[in-house]
C-alpha atoms as a PDB file:
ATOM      1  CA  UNK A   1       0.000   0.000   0.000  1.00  0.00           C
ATOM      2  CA  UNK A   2       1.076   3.532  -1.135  1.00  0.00           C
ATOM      3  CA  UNK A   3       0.264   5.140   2.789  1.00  0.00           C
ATOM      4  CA  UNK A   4       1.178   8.626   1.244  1.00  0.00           C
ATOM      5  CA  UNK A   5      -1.065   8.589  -1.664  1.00  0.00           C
ATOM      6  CA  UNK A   6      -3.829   6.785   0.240  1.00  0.00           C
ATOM      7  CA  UNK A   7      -3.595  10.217   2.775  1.00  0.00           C
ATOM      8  CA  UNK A   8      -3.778  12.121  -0.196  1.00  0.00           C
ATOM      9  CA  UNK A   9      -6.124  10.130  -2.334  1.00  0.00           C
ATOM     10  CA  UNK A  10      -8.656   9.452   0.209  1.00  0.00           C
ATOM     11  CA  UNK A  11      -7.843  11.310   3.411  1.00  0.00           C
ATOM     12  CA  UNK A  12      -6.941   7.583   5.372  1.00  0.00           C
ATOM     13  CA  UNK A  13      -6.194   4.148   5.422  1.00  0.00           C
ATOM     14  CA  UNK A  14      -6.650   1.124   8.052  1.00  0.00           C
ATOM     15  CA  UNK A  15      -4.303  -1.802   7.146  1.00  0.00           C
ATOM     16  CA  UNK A  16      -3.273  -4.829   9.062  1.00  0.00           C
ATOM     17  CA  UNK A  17       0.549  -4.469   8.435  1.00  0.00           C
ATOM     18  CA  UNK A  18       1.165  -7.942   8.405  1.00  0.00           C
ATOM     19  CA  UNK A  19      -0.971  -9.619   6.026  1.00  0.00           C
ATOM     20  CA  UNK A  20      -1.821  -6.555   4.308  1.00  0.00           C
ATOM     21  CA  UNK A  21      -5.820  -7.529   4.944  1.00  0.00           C
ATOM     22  CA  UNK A  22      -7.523  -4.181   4.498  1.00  0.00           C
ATOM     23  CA  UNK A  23     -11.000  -4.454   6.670  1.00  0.00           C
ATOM     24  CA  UNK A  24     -13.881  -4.364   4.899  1.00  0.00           C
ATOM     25  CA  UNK A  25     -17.062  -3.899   7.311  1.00  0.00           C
ATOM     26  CA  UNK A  26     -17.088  -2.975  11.406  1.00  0.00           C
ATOM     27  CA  UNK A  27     -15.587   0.329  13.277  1.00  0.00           C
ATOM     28  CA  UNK A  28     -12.037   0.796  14.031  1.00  0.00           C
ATOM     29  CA  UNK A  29     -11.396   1.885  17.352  1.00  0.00           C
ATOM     30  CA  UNK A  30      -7.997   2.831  19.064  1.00  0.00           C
ATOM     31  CA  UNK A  31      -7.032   1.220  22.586  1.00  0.00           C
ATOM     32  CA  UNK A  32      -3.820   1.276  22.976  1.00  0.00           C
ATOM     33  CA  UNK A  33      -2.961   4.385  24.860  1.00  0.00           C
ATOM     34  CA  UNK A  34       0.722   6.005  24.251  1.00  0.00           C
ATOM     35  CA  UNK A  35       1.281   4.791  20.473  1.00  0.00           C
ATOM     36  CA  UNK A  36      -0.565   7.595  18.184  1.00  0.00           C
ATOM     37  CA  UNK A  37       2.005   9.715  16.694  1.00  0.00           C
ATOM     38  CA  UNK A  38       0.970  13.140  14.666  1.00  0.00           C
ATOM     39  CA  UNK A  39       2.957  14.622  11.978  1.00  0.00           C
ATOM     40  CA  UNK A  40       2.882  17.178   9.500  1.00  0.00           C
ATOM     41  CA  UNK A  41       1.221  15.730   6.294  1.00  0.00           C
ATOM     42  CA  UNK A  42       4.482  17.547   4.730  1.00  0.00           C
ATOM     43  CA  UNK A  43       6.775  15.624   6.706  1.00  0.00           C
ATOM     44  CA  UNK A  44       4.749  11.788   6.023  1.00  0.00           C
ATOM     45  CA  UNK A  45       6.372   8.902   4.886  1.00  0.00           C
ATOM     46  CA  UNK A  46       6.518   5.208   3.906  1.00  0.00           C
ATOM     47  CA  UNK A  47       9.552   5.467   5.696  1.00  0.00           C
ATOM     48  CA  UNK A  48       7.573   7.001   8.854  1.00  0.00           C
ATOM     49  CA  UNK A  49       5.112   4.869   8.410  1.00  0.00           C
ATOM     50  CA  UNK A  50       7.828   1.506   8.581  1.00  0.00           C
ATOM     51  CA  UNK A  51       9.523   2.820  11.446  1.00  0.00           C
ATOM     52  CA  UNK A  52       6.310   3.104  13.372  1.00  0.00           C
ATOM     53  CA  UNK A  53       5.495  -0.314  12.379  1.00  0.00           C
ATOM     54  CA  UNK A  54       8.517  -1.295  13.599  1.00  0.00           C
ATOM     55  CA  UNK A  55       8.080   0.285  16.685  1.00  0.00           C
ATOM     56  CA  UNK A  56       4.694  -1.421  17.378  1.00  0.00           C
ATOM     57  CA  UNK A  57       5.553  -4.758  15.811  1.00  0.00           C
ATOM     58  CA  UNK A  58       4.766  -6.640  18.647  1.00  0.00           C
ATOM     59  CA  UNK A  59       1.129  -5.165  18.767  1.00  0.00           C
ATOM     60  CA  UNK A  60       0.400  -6.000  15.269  1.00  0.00           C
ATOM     61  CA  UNK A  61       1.487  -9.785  16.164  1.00  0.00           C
ATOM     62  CA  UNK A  62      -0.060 -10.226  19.356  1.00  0.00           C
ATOM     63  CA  UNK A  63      -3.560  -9.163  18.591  1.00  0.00           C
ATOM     64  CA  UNK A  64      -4.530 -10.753  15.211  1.00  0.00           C
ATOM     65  CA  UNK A  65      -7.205  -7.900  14.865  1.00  0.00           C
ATOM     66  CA  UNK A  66      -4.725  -5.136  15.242  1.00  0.00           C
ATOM     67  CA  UNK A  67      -4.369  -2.351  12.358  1.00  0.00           C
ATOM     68  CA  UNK A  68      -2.424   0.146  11.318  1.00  0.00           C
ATOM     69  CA  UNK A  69      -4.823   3.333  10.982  1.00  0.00           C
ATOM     70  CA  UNK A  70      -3.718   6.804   9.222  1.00  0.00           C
ATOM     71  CA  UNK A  71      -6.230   9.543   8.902  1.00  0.00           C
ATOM     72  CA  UNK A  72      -5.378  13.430   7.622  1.00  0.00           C
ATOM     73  CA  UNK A  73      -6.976  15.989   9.743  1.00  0.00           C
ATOM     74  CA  UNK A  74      -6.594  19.419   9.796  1.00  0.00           C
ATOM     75  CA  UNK A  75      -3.280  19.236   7.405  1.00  0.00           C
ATOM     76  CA  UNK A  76      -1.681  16.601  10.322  1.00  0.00           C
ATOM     77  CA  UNK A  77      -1.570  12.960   9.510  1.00  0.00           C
ATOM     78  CA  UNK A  78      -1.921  10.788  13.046  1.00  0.00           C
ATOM     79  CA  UNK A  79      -0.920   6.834  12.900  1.00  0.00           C
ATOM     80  CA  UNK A  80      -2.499   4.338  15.451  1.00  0.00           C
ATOM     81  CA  UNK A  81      -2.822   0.816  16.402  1.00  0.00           C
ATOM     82  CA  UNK A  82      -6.545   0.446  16.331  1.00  0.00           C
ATOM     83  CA  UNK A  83      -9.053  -2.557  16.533  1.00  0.00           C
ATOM     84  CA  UNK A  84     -11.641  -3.709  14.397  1.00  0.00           C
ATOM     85  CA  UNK A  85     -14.942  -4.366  16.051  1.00  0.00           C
ATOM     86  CA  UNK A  86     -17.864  -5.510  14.269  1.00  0.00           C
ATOM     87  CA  UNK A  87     -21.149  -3.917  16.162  1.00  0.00           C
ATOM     88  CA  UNK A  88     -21.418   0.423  16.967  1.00  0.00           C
ATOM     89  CA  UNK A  89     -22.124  -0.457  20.173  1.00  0.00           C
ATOM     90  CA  UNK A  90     -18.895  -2.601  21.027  1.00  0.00           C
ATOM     91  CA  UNK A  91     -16.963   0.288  19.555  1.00  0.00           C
ATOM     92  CA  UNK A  92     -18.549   3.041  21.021  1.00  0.00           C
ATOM     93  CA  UNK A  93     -17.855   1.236  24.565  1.00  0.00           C
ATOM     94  CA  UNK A  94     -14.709   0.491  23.763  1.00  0.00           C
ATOM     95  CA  UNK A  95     -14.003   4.025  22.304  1.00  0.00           C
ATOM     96  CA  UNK A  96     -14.640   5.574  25.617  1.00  0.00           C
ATOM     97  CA  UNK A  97     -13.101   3.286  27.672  1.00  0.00           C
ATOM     98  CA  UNK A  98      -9.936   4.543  26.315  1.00  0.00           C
ATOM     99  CA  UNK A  99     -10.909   7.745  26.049  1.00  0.00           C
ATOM    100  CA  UNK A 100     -11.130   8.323  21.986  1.00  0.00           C
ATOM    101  CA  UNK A 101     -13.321  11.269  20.845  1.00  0.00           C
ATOM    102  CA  UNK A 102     -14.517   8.796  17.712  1.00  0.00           C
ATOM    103  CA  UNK A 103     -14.458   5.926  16.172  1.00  0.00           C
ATOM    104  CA  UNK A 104     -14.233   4.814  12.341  1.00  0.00           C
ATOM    105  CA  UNK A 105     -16.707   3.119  10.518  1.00  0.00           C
ATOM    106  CA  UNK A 106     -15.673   1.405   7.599  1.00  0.00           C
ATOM    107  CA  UNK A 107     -18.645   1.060   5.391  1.00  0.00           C
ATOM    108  CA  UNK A 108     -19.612   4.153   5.830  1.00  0.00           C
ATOM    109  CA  UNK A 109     -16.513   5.741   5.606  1.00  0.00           C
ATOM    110  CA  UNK A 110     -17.231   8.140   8.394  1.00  0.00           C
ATOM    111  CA  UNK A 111     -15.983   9.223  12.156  1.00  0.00           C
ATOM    112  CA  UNK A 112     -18.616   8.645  14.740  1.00  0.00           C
ATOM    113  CA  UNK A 113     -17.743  10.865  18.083  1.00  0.00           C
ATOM    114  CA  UNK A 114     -18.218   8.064  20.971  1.00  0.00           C
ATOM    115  CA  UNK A 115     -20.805   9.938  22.531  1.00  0.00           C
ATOM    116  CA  UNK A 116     -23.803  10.506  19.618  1.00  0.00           C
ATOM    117  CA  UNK A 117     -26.419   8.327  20.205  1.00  0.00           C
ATOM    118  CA  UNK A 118     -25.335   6.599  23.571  1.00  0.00           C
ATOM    119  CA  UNK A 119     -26.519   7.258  27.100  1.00  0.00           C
ATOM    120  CA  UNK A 120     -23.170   7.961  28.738  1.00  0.00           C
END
């Protein structure tokens, strides 16, 4: 995968590193607290991008639902380790439990702040 073009192309990817599996239905949701890194979308890489795959390697073998999520906003790019979960409600839960302001769902191509449409 081409992780600059994809920023530039579409505004974001979600990739499992590994096998290259690209999800194709659920919400991505980061919980893994101290891993996002934001740069400058001037300053993004495939080399930025391998060294913080590098960095995280060990995430993306131990939990075999693990991705590698890049998303453009406001001219920064931010890389995570998120989770795919396949119901709104799983991700919404999880989403606050670690504190995330949204969540990604992938069919609909769309952020979702973790607080519309729950009781909190």
């Amino acid at each position: 995968m081409d992780y600059v073009q994809a920023i530039a192309t579409s505004g974001g990817f979600s990739v499992q590193p590994i096998t290259g599996e690209v999800p194709g239905s659920g919400f991505m949701v980061a919980i893994f607290k101290g891993v996002e890194r934001v740069v400058a979308q001037a300053e993004f890489s495939g080399q930025l991008v391998a060294d913080f795959v590098g960095q995280h390697a060990a995430l993306f073998q131990a939990a075999e639902n693990a991705f590698l999520g890049g998303w453009l906003d406001g001219g920064q790019v931010y890389l995570d380790v998120s989770v795919n979960v396949p119901t709104l409600e799983a991700a919404l839960e999880l989403g606050r439990e670690h504190d995330q302001l949204a969540v990604y769902d992938v069919v609909a191509n769309a952020s979702i702040d973790c607080g519309v449409g729950v009781a909190l």
